[in-house]
C-alpha atoms as a PDB file:
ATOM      1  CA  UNK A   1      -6.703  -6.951   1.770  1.00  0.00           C
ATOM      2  CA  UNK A   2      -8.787  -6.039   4.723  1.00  0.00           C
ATOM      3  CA  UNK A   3     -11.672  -3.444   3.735  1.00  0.00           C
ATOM      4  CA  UNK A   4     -12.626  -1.649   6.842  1.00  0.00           C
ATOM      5  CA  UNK A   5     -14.098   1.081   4.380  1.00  0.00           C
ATOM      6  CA  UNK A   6     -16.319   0.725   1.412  1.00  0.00           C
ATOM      7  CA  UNK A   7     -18.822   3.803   0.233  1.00  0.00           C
ATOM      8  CA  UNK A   8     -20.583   4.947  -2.770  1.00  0.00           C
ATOM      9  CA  UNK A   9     -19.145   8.234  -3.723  1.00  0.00           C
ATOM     10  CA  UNK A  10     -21.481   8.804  -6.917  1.00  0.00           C
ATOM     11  CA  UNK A  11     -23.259   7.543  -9.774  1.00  0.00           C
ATOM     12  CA  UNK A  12     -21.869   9.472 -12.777  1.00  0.00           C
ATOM     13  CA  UNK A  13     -23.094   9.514 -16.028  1.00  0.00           C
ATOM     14  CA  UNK A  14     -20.662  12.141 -17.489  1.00  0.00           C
ATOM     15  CA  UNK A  15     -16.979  13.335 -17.329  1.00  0.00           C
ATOM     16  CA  UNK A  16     -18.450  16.728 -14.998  1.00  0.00           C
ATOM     17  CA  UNK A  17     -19.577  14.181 -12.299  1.00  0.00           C
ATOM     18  CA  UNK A  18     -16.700  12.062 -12.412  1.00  0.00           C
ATOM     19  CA  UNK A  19     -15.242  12.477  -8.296  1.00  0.00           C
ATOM     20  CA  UNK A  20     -12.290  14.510  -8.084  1.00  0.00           C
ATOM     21  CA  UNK A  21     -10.301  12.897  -5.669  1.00  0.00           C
ATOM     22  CA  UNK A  22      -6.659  11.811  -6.972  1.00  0.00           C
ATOM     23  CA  UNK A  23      -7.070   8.147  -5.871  1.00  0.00           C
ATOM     24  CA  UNK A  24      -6.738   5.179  -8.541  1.00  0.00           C
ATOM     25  CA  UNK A  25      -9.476   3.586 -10.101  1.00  0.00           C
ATOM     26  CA  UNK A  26      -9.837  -0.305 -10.904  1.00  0.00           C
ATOM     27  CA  UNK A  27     -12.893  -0.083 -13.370  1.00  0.00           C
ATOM     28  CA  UNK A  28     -15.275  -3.348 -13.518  1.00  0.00           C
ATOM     29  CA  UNK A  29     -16.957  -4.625 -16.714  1.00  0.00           C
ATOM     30  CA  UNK A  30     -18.727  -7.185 -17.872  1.00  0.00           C
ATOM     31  CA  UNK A  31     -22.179  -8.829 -19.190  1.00  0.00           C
ATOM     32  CA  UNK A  32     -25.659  -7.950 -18.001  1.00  0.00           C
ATOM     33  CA  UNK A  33     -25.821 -10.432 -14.963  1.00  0.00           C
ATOM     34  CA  UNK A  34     -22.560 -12.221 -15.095  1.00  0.00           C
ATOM     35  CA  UNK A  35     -22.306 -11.200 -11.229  1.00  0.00           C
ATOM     36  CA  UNK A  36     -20.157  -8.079 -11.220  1.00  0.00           C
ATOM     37  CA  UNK A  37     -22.147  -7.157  -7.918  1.00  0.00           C
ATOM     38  CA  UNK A  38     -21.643 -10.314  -6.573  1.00  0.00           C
ATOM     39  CA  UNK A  39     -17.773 -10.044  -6.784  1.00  0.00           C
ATOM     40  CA  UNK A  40     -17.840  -6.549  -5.426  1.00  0.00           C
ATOM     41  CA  UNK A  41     -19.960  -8.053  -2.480  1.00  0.00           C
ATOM     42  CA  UNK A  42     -17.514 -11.342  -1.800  1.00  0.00           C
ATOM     43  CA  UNK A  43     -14.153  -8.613  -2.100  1.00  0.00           C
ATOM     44  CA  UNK A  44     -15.385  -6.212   0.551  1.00  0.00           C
ATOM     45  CA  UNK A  45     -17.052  -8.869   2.326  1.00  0.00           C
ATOM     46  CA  UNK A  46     -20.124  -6.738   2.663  1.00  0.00           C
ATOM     47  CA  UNK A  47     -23.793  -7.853   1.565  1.00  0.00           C
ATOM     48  CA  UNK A  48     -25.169  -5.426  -0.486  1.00  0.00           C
ATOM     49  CA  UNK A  49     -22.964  -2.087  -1.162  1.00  0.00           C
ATOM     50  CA  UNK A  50     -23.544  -3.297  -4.849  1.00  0.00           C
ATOM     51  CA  UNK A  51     -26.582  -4.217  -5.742  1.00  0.00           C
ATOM     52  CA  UNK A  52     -27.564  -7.680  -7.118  1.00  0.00           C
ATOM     53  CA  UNK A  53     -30.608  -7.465  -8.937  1.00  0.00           C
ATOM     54  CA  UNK A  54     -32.427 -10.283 -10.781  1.00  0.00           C
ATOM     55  CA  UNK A  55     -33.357  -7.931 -13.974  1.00  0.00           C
ATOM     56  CA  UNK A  56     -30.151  -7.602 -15.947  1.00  0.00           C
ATOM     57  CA  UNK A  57     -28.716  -4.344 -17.164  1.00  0.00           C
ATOM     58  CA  UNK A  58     -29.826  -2.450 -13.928  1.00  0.00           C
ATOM     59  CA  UNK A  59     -26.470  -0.687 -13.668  1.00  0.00           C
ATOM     60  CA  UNK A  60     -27.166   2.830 -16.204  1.00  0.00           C
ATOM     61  CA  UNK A  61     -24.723   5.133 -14.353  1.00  0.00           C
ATOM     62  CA  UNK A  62     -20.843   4.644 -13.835  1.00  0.00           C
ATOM     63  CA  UNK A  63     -20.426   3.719 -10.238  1.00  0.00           C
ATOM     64  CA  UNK A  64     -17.940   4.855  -7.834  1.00  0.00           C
ATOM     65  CA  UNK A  65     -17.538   3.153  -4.879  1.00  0.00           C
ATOM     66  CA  UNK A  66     -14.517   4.542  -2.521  1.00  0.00           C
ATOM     67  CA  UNK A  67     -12.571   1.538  -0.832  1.00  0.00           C
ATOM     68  CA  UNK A  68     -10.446   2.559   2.746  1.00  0.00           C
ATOM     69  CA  UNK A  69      -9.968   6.165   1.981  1.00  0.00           C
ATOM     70  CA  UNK A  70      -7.148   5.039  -0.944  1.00  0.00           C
ATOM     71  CA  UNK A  71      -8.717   3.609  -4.153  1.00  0.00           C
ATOM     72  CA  UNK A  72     -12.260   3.408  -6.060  1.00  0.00           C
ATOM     73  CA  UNK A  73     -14.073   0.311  -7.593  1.00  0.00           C
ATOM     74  CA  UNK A  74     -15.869   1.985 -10.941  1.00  0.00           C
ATOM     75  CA  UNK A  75     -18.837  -0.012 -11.752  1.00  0.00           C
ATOM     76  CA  UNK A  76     -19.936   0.258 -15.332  1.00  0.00           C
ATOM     77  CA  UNK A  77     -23.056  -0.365 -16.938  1.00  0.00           C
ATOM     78  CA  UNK A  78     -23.454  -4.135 -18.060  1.00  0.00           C
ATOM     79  CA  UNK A  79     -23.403  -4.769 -21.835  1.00  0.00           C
ATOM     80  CA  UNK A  80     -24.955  -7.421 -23.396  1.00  0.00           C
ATOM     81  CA  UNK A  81     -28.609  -8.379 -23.329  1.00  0.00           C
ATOM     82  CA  UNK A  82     -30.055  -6.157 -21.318  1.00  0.00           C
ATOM     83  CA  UNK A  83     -33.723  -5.410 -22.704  1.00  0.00           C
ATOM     84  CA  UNK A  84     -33.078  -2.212 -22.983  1.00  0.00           C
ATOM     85  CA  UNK A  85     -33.805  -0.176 -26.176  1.00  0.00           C
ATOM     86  CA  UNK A  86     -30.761   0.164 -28.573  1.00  0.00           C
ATOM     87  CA  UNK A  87     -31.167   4.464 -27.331  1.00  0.00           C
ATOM     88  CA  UNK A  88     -30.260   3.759 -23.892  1.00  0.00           C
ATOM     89  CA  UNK A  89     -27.523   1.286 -25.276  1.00  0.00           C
ATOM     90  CA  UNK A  90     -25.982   3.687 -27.292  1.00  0.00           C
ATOM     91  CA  UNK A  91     -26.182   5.856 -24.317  1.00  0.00           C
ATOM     92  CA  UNK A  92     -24.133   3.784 -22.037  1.00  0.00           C
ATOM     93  CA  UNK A  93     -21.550   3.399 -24.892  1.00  0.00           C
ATOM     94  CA  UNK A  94     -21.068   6.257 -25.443  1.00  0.00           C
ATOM     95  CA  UNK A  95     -20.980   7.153 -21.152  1.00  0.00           C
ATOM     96  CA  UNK A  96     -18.598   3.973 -21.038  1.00  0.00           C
ATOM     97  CA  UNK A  97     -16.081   5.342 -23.929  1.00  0.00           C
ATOM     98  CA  UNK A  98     -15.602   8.597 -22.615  1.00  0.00           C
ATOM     99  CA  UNK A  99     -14.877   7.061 -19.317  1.00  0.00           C
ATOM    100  CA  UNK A 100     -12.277   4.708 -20.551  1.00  0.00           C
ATOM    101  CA  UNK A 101     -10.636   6.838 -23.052  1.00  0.00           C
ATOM    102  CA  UNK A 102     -10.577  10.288 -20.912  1.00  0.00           C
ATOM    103  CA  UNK A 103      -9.809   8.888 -17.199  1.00  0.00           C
ATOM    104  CA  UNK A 104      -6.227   9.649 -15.910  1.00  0.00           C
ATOM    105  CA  UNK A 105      -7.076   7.685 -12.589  1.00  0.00           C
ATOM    106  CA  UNK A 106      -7.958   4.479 -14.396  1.00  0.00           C
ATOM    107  CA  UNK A 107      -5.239   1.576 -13.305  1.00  0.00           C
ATOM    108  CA  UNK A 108      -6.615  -1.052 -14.862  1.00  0.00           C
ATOM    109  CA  UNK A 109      -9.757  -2.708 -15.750  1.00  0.00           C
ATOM    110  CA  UNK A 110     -11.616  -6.430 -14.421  1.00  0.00           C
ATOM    111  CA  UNK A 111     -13.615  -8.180 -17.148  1.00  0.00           C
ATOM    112  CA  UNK A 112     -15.728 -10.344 -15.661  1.00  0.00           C
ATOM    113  CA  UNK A 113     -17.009 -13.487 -17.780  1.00  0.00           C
ATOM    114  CA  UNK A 114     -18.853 -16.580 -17.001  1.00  0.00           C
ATOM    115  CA  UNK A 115     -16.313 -19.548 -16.610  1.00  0.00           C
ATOM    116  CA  UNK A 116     -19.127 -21.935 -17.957  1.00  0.00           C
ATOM    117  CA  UNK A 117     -19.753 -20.206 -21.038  1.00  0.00           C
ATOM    118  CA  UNK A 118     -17.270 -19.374 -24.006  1.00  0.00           C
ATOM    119  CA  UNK A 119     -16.902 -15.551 -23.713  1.00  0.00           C
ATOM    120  CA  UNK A 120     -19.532 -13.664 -25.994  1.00  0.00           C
ATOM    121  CA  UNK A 121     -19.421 -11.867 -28.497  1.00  0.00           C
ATOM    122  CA  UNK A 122     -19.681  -8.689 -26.378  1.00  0.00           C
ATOM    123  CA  UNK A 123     -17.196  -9.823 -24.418  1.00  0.00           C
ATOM    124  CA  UNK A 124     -14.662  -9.957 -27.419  1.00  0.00           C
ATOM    125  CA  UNK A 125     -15.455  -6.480 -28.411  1.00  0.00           C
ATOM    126  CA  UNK A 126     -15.433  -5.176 -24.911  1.00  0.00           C
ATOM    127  CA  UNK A 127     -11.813  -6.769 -24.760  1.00  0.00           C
ATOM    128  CA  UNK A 128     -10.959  -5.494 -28.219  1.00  0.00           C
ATOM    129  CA  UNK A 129     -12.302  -1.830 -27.139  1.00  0.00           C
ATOM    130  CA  UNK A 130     -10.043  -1.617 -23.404  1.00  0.00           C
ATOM    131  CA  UNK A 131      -7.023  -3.167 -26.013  1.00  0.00           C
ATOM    132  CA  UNK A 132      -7.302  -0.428 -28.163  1.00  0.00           C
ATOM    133  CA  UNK A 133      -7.080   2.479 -24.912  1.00  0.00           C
ATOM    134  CA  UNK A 134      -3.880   0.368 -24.063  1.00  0.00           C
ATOM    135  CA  UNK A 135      -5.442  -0.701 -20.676  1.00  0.00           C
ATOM    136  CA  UNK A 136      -4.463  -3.289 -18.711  1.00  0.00           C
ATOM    137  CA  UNK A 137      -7.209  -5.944 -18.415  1.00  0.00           C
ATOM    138  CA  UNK A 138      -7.581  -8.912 -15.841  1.00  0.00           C
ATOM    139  CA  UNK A 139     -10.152 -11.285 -16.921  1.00  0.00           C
ATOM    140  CA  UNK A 140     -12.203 -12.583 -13.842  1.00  0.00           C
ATOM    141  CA  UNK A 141     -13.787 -16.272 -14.839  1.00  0.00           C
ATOM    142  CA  UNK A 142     -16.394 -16.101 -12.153  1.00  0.00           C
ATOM    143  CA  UNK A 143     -19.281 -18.821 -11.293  1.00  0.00           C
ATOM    144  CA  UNK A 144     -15.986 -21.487 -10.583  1.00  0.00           C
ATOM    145  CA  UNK A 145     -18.173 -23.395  -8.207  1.00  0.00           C
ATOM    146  CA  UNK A 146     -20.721 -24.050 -10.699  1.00  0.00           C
ATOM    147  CA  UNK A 147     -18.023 -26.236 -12.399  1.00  0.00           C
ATOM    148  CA  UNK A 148     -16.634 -29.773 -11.834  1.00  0.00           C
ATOM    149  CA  UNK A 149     -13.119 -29.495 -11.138  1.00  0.00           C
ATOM    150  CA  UNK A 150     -11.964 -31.419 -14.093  1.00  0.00           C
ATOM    151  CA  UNK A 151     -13.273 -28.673 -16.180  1.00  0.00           C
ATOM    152  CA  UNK A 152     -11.710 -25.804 -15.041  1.00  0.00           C
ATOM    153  CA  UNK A 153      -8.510 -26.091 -17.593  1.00  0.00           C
ATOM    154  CA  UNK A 154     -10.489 -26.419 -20.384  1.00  0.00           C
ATOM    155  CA  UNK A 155     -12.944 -23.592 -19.416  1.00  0.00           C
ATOM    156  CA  UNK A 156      -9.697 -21.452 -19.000  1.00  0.00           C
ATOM    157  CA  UNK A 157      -8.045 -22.543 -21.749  1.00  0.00           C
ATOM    158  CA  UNK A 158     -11.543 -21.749 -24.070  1.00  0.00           C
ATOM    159  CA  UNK A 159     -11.574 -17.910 -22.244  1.00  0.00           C
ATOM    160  CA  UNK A 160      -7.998 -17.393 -23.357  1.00  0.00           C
ATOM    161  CA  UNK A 161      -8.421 -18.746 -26.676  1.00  0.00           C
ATOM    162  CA  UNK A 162     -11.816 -16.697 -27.488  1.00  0.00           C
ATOM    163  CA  UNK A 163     -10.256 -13.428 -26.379  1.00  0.00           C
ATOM    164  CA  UNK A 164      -6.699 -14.135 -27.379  1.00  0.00           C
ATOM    165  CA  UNK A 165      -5.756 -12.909 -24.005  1.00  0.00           C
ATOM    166  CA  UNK A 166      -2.216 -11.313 -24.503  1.00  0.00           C
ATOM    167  CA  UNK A 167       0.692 -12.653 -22.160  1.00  0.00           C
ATOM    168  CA  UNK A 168       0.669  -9.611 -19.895  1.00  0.00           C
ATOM    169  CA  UNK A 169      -3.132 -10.160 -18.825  1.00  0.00           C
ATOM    170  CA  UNK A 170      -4.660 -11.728 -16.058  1.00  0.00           C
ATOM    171  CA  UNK A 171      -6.647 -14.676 -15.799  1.00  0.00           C
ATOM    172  CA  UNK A 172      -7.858 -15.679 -12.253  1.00  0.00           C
ATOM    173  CA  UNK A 173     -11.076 -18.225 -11.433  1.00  0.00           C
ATOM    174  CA  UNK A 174     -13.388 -16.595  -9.048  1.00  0.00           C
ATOM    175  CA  UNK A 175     -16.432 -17.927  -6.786  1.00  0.00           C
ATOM    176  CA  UNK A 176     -17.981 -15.488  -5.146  1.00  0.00           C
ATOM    177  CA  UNK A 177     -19.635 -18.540  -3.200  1.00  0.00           C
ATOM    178  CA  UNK A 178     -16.646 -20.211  -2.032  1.00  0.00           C
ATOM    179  CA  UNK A 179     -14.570 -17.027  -1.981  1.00  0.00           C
ATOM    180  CA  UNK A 180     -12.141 -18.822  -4.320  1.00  0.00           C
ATOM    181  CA  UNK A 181      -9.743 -16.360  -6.602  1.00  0.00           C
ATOM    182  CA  UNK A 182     -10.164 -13.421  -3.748  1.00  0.00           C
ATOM    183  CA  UNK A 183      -6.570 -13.434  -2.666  1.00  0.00           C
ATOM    184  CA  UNK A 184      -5.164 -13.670  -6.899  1.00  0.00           C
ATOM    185  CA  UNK A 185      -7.791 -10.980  -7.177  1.00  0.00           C
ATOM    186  CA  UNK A 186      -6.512  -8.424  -4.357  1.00  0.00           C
ATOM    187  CA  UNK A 187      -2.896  -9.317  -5.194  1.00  0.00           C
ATOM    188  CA  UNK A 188      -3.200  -8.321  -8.610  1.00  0.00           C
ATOM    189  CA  UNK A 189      -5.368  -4.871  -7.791  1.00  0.00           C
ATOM    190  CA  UNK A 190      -2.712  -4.349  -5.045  1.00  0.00           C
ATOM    191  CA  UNK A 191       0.076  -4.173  -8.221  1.00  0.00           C
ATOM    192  CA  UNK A 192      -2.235  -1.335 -10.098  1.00  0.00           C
ATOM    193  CA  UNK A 193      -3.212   0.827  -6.964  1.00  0.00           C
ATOM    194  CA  UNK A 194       0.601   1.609  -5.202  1.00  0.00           C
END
C-alpha cells in the first residue's frame, strides 16, 4: 500500500477524546521498546510520525494516527518494563481496556514481539486479554534482521508455542531495517480495513 497520507489526529486518554470519524482502526500493542514506532515508521515510509525514543514506556496516551483519509493506526501505551510507577501502570490499563473492550471501529489488533526473545510474560497476558474481547490478533515478530536465517523457524515456532497462537491468527517476520514482512503486513491490514 502506498501512503501518500499519514497524520496524528489525537492523543486520547479516554473514550470522550476518542476521534469520531467512522473509519477502521488497526490498534498496535506491544512491549516497552520492542519497536512499535519503528514499524509504524518502515509502513508509512516516513521518519518520525511515531516517535522512537530510547527511554521505554514513552507512549502514555492512545495514539491516533489517520492513514490516506480511510483508516487509523491506534498506538497504545507499551506494557512491560517501563519504570514507571505501578499508578501510572494501572492507569494505562485501565485507558487500554476501555479502549479495547468499548471501540466499535477496532478491526483488529498487531502484537508486536521481539523475534529473538520467547514472548514475555506480558506478552501472554496481553494476548490472553485481546482473546478474551474476541479480537483478531496478528502477531508481528519484529527485529528479523537481528537473526541468522537458520533461526527464524525455530524463533517462530517458540512465538507460536508461548502464546498458543490459534489457527486463525497471524504470524508474519518483520525488519523494519530491511523492510522485510511489509507487504504480509499491508496484505493482512488490507483484509480488516475494506
Amino acid at each position: 500500500m502506498k501512503v501518500n497520507h499519514a497524520e496524528l489526529v489525537i492523543s486520547a486518554v479516554s473514550q470522550q477524546q476518542y476521534p469520531e470519524e467512522p473509519m477502521p482502526e488497526i490498534a498496535l500493542a506491544g512491549r516497552s521498546n520492542v519497536g512499535k514506532s519503528s514499524f509504524i515508521n518502515k509502513l508509512i515510509q516516513r521518519k518520525a510520525l511515531a516517535r522512537t525514543s530510547s527511554k521505554p514506556g514513552k507512549t502514555a496516551t492512545l495514539n491516533f494516527y489517520r492513514i490516506n483519509e480511510s483508516f487509523l493506526f491506534v498506538d497504545v501505551p507499551g506494557y512491560g518494563y517501563a519504570k514507571v510507577s505501578k499508578k501510572e501502570k494501572a492507569k494505562w490499563g485501565r485507558m487500554m481496556e476501555e479502549y479495547f473492550s468499548t471501540r466499535d471501529h477496532l478491526r483488529m489488533v498487531v502484537m508486536i514481539v521481539d523475534i529473538r526473545h520467547d514472548p514475555s510474560e506480558d506478552d501472554e497476558l496481553m494476548y490472553d486479554f485481546l482473546k478474551h474481547y474476541n479480537l483478531p490478533i496478528t502477531v508481528i515478530a519484529t527485529k528479523l534482521d537481528k537473526i541468522k536465517k537458520g533461526q527464524r523457524s525455530k524463533q517462530l515456532q517458540r512465538i507460536m508455542e508461548v502464546l498458543e497462537l490459534e489457527p486463525e491468527d497471524t504470524l508474519i517476520p518483520f525488519s523494519a531495517e530491511t523492510g522485510e514482512g511489509v507487504e504480509d503486513v499491508w496484505r493482512t491490514i488490507k483484509a480488516y480495513i475494506q
